[in-house]
PDB file of N, CA and C in Angstrom:
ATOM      1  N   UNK A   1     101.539 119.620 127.272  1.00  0.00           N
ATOM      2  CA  UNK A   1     101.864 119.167 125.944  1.00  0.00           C
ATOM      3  C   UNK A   1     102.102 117.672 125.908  1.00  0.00           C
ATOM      4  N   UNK A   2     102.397 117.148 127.173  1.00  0.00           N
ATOM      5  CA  UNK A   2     102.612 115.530 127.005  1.00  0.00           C
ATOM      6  C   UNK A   2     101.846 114.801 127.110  1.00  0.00           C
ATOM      7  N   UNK A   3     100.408 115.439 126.206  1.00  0.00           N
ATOM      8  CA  UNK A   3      99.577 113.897 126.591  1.00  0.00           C
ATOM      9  C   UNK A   3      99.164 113.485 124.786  1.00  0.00           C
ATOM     10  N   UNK A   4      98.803 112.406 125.010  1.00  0.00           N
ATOM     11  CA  UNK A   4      98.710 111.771 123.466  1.00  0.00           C
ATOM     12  C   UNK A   4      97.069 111.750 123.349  1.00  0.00           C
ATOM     13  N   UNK A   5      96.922 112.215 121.842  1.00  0.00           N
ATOM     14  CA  UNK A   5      95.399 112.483 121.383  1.00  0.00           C
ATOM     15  C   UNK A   5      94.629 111.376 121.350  1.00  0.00           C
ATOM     16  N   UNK A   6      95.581 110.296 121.048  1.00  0.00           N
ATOM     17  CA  UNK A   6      94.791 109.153 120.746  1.00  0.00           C
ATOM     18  C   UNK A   6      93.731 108.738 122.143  1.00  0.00           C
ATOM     19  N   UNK A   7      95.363 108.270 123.117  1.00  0.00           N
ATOM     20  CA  UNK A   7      94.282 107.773 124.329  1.00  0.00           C
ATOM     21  C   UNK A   7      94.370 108.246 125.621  1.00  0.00           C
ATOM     22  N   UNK A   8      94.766 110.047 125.436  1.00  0.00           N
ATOM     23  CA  UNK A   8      94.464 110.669 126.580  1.00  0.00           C
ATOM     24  C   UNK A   8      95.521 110.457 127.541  1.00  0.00           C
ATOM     25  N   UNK A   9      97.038 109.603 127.323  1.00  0.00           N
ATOM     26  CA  UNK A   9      97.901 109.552 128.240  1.00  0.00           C
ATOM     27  C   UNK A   9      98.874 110.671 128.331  1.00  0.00           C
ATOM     28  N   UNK A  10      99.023 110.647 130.024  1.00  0.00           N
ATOM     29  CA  UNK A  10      99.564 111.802 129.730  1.00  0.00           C
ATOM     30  C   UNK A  10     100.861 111.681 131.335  1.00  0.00           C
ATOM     31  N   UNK A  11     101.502 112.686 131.958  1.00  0.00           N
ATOM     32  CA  UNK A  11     102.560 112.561 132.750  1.00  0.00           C
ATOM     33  C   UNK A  11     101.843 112.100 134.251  1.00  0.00           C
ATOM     34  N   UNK A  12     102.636 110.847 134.631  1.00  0.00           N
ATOM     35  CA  UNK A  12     101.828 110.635 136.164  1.00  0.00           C
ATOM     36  C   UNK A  12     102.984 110.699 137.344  1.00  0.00           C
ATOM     37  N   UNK A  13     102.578 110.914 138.571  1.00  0.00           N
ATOM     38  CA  UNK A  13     103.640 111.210 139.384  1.00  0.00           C
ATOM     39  C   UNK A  13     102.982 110.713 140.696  1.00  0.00           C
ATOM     40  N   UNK A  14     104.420 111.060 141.334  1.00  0.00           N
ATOM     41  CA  UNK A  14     104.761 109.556 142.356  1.00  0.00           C
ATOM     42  C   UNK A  14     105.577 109.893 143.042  1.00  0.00           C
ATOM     43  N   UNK A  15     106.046 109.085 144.037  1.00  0.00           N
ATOM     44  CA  UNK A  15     107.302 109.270 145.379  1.00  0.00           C
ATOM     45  C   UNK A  15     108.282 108.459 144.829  1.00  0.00           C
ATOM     46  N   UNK A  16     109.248 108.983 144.824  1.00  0.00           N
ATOM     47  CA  UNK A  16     110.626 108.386 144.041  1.00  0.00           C
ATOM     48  C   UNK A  16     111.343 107.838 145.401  1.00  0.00           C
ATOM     49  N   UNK A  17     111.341 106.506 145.893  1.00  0.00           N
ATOM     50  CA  UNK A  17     112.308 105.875 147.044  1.00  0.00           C
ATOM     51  C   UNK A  17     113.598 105.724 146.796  1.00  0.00           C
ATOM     52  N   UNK A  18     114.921 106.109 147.335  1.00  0.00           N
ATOM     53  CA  UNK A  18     116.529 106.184 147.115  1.00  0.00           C
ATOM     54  C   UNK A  18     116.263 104.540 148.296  1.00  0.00           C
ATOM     55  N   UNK A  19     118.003 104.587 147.573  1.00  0.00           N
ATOM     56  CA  UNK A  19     118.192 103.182 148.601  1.00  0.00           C
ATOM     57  C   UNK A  19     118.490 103.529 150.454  1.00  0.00           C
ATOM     58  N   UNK A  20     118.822 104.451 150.798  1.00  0.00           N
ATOM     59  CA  UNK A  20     118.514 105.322 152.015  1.00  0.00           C
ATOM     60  C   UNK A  20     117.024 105.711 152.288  1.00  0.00           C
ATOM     61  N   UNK A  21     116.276 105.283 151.482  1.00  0.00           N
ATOM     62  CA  UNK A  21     114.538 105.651 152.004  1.00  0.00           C
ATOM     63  C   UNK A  21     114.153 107.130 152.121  1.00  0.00           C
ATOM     64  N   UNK A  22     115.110 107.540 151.464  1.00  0.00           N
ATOM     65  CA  UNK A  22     114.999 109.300 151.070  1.00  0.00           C
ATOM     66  C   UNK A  22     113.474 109.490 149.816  1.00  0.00           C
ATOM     67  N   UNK A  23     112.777 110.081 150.541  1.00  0.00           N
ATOM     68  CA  UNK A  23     111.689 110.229 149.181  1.00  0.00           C
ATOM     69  C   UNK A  23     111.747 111.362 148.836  1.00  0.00           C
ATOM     70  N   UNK A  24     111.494 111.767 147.072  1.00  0.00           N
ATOM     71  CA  UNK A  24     111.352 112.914 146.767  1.00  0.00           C
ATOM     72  C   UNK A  24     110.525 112.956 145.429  1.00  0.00           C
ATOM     73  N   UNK A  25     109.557 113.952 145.094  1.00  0.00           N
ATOM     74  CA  UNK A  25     108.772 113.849 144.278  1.00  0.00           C
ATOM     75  C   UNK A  25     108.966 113.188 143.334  1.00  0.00           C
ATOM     76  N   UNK A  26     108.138 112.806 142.151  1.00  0.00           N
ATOM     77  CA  UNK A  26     109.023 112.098 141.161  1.00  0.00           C
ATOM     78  C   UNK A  26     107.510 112.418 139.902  1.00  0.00           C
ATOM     79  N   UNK A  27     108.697 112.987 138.695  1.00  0.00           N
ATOM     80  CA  UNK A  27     107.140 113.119 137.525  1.00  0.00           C
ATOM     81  C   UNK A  27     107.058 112.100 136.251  1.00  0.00           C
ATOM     82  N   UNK A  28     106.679 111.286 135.902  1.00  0.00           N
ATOM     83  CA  UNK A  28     107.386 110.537 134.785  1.00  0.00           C
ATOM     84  C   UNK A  28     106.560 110.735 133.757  1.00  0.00           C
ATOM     85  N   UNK A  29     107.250 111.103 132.375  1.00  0.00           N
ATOM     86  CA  UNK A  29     106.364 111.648 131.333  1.00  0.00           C
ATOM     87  C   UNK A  29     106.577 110.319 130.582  1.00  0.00           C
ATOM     88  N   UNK A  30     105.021 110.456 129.602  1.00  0.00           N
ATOM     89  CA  UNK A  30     105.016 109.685 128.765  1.00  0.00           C
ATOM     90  C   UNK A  30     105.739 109.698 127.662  1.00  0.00           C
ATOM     91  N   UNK A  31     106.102 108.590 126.730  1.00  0.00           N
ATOM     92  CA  UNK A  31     107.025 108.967 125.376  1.00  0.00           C
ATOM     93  C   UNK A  31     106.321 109.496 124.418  1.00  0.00           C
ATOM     94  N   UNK A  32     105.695 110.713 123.796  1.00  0.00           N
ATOM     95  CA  UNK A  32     105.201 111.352 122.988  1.00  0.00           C
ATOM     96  C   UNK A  32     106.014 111.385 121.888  1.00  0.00           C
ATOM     97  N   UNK A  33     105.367 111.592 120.664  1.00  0.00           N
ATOM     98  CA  UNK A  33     106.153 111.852 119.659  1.00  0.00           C
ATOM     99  C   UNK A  33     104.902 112.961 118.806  1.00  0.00           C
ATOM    100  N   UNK A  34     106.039 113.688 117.849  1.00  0.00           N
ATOM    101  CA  UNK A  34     104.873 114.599 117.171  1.00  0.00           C
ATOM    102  C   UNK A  34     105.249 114.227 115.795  1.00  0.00           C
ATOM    103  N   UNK A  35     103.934 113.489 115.203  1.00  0.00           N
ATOM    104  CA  UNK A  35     104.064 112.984 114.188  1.00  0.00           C
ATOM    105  C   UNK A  35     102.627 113.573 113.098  1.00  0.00           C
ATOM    106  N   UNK A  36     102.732 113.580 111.834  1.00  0.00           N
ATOM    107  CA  UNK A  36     101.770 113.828 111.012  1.00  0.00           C
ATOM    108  C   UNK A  36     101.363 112.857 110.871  1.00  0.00           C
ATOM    109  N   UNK A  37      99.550 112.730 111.141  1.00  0.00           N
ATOM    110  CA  UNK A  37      98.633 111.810 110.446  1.00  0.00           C
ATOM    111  C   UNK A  37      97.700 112.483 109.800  1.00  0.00           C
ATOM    112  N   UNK A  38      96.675 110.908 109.491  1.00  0.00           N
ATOM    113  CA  UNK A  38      95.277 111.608 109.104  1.00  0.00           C
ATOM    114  C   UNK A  38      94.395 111.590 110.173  1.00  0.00           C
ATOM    115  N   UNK A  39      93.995 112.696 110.085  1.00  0.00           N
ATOM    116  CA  UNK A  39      92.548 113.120 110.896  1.00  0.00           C
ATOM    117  C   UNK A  39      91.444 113.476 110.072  1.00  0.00           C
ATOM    118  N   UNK A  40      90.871 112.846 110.223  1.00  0.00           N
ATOM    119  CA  UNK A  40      89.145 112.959 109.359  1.00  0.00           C
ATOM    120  C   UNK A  40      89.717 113.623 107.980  1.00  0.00           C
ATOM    121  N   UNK A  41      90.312 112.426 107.087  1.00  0.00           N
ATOM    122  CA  UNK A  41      90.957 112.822 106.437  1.00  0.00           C
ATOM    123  C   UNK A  41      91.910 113.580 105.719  1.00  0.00           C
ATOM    124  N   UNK A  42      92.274 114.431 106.616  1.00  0.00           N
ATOM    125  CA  UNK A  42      93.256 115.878 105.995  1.00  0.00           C
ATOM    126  C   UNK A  42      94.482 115.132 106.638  1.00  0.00           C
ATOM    127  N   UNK A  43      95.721 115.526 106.320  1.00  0.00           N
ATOM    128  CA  UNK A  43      97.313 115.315 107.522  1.00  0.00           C
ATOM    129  C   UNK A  43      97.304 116.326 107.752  1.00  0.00           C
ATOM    130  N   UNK A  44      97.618 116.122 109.643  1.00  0.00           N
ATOM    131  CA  UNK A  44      97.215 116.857 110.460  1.00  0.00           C
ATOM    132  C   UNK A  44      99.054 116.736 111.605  1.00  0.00           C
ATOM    133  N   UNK A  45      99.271 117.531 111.702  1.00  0.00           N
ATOM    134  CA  UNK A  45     100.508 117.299 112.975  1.00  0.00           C
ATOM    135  C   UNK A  45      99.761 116.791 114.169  1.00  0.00           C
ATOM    136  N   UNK A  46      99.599 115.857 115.066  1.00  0.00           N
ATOM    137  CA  UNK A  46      99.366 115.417 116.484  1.00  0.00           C
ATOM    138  C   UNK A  46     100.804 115.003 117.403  1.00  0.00           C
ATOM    139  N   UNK A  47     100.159 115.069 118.176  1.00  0.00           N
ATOM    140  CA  UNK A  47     101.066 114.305 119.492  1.00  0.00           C
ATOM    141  C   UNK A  47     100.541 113.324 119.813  1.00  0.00           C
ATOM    142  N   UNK A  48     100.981 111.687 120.105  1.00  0.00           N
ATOM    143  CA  UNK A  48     101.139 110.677 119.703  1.00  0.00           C
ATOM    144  C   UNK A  48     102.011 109.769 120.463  1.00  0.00           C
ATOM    145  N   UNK A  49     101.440 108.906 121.448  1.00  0.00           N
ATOM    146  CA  UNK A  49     102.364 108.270 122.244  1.00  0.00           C
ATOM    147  C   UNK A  49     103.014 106.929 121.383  1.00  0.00           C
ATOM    148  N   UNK A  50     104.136 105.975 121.611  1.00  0.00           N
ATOM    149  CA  UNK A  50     104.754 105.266 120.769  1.00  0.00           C
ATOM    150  C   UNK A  50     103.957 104.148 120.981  1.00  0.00           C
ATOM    151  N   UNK A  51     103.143 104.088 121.907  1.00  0.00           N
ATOM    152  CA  UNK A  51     102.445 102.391 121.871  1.00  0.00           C
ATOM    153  C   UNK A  51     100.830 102.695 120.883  1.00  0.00           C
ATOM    154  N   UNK A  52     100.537 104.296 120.926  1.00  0.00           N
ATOM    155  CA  UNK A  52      99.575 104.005 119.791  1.00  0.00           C
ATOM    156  C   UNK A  52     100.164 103.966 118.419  1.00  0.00           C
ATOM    157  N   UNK A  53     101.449 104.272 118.621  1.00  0.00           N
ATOM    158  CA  UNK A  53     102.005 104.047 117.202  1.00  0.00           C
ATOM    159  C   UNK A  53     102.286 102.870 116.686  1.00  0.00           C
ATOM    160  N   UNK A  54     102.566 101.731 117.580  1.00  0.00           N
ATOM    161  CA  UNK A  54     103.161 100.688 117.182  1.00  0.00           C
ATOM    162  C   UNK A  54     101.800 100.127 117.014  1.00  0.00           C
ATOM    163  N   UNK A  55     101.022 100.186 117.958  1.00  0.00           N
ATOM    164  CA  UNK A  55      99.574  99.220 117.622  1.00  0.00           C
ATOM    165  C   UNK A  55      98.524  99.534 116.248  1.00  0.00           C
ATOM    166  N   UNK A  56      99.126 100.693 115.913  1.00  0.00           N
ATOM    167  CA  UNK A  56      98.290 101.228 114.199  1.00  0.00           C
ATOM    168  C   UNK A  56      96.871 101.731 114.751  1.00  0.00           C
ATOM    169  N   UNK A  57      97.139 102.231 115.842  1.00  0.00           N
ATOM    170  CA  UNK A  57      96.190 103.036 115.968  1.00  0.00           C
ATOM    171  C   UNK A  57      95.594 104.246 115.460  1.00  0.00           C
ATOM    172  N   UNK A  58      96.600 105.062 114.622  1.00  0.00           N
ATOM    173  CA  UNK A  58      96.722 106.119 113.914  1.00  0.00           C
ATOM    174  C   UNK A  58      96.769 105.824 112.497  1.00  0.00           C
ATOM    175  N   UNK A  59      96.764 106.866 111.443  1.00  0.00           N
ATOM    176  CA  UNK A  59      97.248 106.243 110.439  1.00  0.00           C
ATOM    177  C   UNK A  59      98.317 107.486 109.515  1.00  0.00           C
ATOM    178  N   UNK A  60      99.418 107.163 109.775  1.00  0.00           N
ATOM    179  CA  UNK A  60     100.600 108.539 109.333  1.00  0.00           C
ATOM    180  C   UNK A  60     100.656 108.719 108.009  1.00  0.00           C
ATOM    181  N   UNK A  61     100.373 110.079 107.589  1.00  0.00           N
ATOM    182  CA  UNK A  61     100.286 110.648 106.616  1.00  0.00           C
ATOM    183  C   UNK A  61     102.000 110.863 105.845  1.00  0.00           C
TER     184      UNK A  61
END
């Protein structure tokens, strides 16, 4: 569910280093939001990361 329609981002993961050099998995999700826009004209509910939101990549219904 955490990836955004616009540009396909979605949760990436990684080795999380402690200050002891202890590693342990690590998942970091993107900031999604579920917001109504338009899609090929109708308003449509999507999921929607906040940097396509701020750049007006979408257009909210």
């Amino acid at each position: 569910m955490a990836k955004c329609s616009v540009c396909d981002k979605a949760a990436h993961f990684g080795i999380q280093v402690s200050h002891s050099h202890r590693r342990s998995n690590k998942m970091w999700k993107s900031n999604i939001k579920k917001v109504k826009a338009v899609v090929n004209g109708t308003p449509k509910r999507v999921y929607v990361c906040t940097s396509c939101l701020r750049s007006g990549k979408i257009e909210r219904a």
